[in-house]
C-alpha atoms as a PDB file:
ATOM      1  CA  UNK A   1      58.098  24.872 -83.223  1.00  0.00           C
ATOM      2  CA  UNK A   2      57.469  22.277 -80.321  1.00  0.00           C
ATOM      3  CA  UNK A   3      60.599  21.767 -78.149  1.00  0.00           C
ATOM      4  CA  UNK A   4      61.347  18.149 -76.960  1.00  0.00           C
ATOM      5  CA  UNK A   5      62.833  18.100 -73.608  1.00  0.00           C
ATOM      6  CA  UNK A   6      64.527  14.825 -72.148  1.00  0.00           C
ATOM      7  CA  UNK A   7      63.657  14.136 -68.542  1.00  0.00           C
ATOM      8  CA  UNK A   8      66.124  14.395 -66.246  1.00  0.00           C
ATOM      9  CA  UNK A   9      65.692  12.088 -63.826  1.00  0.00           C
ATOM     10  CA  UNK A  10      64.236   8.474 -63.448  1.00  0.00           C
ATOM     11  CA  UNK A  11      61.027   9.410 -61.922  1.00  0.00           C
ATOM     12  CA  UNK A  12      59.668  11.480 -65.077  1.00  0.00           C
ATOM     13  CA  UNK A  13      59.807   8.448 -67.476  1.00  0.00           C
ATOM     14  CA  UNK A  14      56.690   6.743 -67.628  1.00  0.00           C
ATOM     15  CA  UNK A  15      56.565   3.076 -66.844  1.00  0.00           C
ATOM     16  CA  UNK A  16      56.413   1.261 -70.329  1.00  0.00           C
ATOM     17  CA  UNK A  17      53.853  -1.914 -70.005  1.00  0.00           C
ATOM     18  CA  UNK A  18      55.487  -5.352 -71.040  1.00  0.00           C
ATOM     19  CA  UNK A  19      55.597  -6.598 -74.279  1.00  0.00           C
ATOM     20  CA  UNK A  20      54.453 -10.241 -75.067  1.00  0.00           C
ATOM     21  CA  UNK A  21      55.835 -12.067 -77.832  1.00  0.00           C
ATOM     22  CA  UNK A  22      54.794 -15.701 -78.661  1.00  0.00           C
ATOM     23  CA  UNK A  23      58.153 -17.203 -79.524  1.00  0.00           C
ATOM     24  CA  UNK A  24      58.679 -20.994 -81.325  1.00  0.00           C
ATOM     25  CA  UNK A  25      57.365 -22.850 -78.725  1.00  0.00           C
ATOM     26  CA  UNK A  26      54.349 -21.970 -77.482  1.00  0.00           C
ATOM     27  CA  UNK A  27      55.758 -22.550 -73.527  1.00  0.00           C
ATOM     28  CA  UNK A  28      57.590 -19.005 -74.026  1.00  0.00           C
ATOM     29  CA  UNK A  29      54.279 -17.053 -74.036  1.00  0.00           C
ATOM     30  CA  UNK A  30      54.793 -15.075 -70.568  1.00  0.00           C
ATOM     31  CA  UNK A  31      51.598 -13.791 -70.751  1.00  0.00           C
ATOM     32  CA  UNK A  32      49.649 -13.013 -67.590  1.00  0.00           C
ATOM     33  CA  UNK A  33      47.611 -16.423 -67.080  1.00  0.00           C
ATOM     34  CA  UNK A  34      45.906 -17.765 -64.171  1.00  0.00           C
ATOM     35  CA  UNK A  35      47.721 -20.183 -63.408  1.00  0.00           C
ATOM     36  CA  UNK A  36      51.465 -19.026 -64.605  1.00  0.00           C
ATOM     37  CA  UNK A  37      53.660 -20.364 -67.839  1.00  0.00           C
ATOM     38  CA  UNK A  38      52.558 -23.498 -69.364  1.00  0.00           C
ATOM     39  CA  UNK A  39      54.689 -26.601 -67.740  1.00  0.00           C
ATOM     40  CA  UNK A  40      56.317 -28.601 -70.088  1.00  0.00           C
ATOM     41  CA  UNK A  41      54.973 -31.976 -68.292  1.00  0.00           C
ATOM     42  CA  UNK A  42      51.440 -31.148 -69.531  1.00  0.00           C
ATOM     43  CA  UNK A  43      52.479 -31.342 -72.855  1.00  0.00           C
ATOM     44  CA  UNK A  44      50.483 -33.813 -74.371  1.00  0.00           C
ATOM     45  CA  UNK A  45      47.209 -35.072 -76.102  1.00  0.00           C
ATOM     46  CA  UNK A  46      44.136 -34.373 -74.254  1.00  0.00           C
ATOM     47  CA  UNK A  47      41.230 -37.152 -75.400  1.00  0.00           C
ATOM     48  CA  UNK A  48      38.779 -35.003 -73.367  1.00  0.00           C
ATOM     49  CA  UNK A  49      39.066 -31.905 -75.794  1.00  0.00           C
ATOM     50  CA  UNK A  50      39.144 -34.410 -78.569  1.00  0.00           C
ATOM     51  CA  UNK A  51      36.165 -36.194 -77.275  1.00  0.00           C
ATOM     52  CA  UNK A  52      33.799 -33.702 -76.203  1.00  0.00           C
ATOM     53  CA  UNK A  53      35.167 -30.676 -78.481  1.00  0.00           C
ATOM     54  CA  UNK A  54      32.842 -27.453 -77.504  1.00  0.00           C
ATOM     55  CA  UNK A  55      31.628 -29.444 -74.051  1.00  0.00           C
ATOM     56  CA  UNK A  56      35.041 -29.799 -72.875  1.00  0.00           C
ATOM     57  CA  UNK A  57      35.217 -26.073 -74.652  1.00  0.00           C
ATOM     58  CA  UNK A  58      32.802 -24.520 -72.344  1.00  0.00           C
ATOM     59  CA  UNK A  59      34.202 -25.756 -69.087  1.00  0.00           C
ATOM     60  CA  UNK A  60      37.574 -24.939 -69.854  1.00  0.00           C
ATOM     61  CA  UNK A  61      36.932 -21.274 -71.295  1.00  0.00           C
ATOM     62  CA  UNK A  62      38.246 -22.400 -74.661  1.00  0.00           C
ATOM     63  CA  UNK A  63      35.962 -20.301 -77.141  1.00  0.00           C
ATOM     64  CA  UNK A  64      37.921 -21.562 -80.347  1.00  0.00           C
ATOM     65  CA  UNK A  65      35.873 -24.776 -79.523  1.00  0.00           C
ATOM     66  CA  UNK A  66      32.672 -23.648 -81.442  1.00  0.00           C
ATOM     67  CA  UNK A  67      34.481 -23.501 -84.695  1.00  0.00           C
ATOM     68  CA  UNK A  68      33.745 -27.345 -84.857  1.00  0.00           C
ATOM     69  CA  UNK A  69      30.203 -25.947 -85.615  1.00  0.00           C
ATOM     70  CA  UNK A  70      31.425 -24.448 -88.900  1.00  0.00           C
ATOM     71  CA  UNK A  71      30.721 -26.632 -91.943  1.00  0.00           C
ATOM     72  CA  UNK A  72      33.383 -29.458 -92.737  1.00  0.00           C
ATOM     73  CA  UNK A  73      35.262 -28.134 -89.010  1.00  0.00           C
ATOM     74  CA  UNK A  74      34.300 -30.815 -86.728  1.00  0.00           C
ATOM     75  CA  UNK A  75      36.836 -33.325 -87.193  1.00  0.00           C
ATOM     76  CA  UNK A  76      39.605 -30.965 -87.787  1.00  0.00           C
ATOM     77  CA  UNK A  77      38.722 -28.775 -84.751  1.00  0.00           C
ATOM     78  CA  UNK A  78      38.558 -32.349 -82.857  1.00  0.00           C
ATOM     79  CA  UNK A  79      41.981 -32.406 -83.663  1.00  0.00           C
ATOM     80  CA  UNK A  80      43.485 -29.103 -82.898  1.00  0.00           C
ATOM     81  CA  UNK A  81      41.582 -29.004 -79.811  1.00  0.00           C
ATOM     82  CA  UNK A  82      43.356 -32.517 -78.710  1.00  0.00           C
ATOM     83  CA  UNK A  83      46.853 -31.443 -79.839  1.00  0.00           C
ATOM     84  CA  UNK A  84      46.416 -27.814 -78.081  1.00  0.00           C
ATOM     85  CA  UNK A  85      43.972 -28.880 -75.421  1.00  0.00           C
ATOM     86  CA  UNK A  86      45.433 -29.208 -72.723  1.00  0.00           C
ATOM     87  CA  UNK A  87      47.456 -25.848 -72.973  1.00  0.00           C
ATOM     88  CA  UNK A  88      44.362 -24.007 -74.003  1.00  0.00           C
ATOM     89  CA  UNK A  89      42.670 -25.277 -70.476  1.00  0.00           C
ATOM     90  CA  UNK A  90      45.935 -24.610 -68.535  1.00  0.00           C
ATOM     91  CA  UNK A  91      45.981 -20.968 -70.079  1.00  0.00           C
ATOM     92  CA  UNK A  92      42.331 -19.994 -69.698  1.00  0.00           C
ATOM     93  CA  UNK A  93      40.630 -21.654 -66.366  1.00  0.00           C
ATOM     94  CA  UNK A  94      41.725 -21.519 -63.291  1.00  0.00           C
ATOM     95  CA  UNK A  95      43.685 -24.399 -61.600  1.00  0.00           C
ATOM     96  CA  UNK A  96      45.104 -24.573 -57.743  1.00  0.00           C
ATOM     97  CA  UNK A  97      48.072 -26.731 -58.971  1.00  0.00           C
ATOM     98  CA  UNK A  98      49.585 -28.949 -61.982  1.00  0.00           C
ATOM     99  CA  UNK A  99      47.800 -32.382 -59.829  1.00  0.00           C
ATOM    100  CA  UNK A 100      44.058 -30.695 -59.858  1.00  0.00           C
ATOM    101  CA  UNK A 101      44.878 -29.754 -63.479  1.00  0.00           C
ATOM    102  CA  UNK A 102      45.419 -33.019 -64.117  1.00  0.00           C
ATOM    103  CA  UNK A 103      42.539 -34.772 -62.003  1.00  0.00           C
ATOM    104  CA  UNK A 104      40.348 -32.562 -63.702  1.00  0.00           C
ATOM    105  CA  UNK A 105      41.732 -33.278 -67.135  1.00  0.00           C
ATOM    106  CA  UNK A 106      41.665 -37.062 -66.767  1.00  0.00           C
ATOM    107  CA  UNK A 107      38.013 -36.882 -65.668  1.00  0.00           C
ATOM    108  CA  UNK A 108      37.079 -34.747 -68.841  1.00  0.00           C
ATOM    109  CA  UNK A 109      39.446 -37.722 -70.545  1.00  0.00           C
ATOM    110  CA  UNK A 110      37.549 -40.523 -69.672  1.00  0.00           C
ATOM    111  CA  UNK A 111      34.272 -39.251 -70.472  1.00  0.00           C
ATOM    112  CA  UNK A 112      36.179 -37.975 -74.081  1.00  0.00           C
ATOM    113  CA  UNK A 113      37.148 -41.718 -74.518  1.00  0.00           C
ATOM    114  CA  UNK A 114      33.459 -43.093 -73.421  1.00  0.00           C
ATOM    115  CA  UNK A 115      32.023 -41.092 -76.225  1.00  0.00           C
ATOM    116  CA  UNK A 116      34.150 -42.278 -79.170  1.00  0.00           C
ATOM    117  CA  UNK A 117      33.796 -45.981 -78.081  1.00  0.00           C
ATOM    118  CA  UNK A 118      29.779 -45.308 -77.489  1.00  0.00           C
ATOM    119  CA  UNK A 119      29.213 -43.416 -81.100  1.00  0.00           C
ATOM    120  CA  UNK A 120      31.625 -46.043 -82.580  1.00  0.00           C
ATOM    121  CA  UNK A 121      29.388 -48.621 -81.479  1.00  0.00           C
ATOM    122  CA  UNK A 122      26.654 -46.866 -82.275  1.00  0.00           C
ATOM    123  CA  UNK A 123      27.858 -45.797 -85.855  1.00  0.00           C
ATOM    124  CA  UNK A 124      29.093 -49.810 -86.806  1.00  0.00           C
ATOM    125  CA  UNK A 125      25.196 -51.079 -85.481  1.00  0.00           C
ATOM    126  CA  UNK A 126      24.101 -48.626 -87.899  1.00  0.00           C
ATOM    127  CA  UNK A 127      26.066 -49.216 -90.729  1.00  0.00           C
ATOM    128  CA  UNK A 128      25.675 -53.142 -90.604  1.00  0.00           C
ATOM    129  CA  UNK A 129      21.619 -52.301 -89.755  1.00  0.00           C
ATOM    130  CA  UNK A 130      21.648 -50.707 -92.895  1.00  0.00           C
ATOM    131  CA  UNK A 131      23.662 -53.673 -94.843  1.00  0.00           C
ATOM    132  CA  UNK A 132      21.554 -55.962 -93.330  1.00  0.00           C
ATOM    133  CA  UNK A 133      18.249 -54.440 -94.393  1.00  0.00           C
ATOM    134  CA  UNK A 134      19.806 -53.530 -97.884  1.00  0.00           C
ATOM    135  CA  UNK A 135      20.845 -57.528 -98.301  1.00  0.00           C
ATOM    136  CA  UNK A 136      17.346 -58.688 -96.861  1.00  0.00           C
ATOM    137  CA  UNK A 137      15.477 -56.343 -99.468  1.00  0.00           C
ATOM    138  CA  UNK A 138      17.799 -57.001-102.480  1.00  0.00           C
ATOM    139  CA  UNK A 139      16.196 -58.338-105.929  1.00  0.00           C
ATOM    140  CA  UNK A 140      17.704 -61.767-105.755  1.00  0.00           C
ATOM    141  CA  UNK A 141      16.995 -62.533-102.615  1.00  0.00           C
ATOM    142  CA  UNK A 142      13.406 -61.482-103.674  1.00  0.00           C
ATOM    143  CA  UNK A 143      13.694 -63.826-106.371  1.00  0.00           C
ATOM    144  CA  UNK A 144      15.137 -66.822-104.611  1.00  0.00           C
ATOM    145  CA  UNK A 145      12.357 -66.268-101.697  1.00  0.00           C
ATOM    146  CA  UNK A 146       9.555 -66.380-104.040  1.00  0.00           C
ATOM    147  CA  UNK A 147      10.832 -68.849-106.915  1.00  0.00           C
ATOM    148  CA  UNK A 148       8.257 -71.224-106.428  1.00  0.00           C
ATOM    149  CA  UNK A 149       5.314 -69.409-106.164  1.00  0.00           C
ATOM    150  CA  UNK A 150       5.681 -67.989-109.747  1.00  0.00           C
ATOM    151  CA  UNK A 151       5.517 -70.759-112.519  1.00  0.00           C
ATOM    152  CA  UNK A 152       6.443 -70.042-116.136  1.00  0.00           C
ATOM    153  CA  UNK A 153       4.798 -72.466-118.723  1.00  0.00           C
END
């Protein structure tokens, strides 16, 4: 039969390692980050993660990024990656303070915003190109365009 023994003293207990536990909010975590708990004044919406999804992904260490590449995820992983962004980036790159955190962010923001506007442009010359070209080639117009050439006795 094995005998347990209680240690006497202190010394013989071996240090137990901390336990993390994600609580309600996700500020709680006390995990051992680079650059300490999440502050609460970079809660918000981060354009550049919404933007640029797995760019913005890469230089910020966030690896969830790439599940935009999974069918129907793009959009949806735009979205997750703009609400949690900017805690995801706080949590896994390395930051000298909350104002380079920021600077850095709002660079990665305006470059987010640049490419919505551009493939919003982009997208509305395309759709009214193809209108356009769909109108032009339509059989009436055919019709009206060449009603006097053809006469019917």
């Amino acid at each position: 039969m094995t005998e347990h023994t209680v240690p006497e003293e202190e010394d013989d207990i071996a240090p137990v390692p901390p336990v993390h536990h994600r609580g309600s909010g996700s500020s709680s975590f006390t995990g051992d980050w680079p650059n300490g708990p999440f502050p609460d004044e970079l809660k918000g919406w981060n354009w550049g993660a919404f933007g640029l999804t797995w760019i913005w992904g890469i230089s910020n260490k966030v690896w969830l990024s790439f599940l935009g590449f999974l069918p129907y995820g793009g959009f949806p992983m735009a979205i997750i990656l703009g609400i949690f962004g900017n805690e995801w980036a706080w949590r896994n790159r390395k930051f000298k303070d909350i104002a380079e955190f920021k600077e850095v962010q709002k660079i990665w923001a305006s470059w987010g915003i640049g490419v919505l506007i551009a493939s919003a442009v982009m997208t509305a010359i395309f759709v009214f190109g193809i209108m356009f070209y769909t109108f032009e080639q339509s059989p009436t117009n055919y019709q009206e365009e060449n009603s006097n050439s053809y006469q019917y006795d």
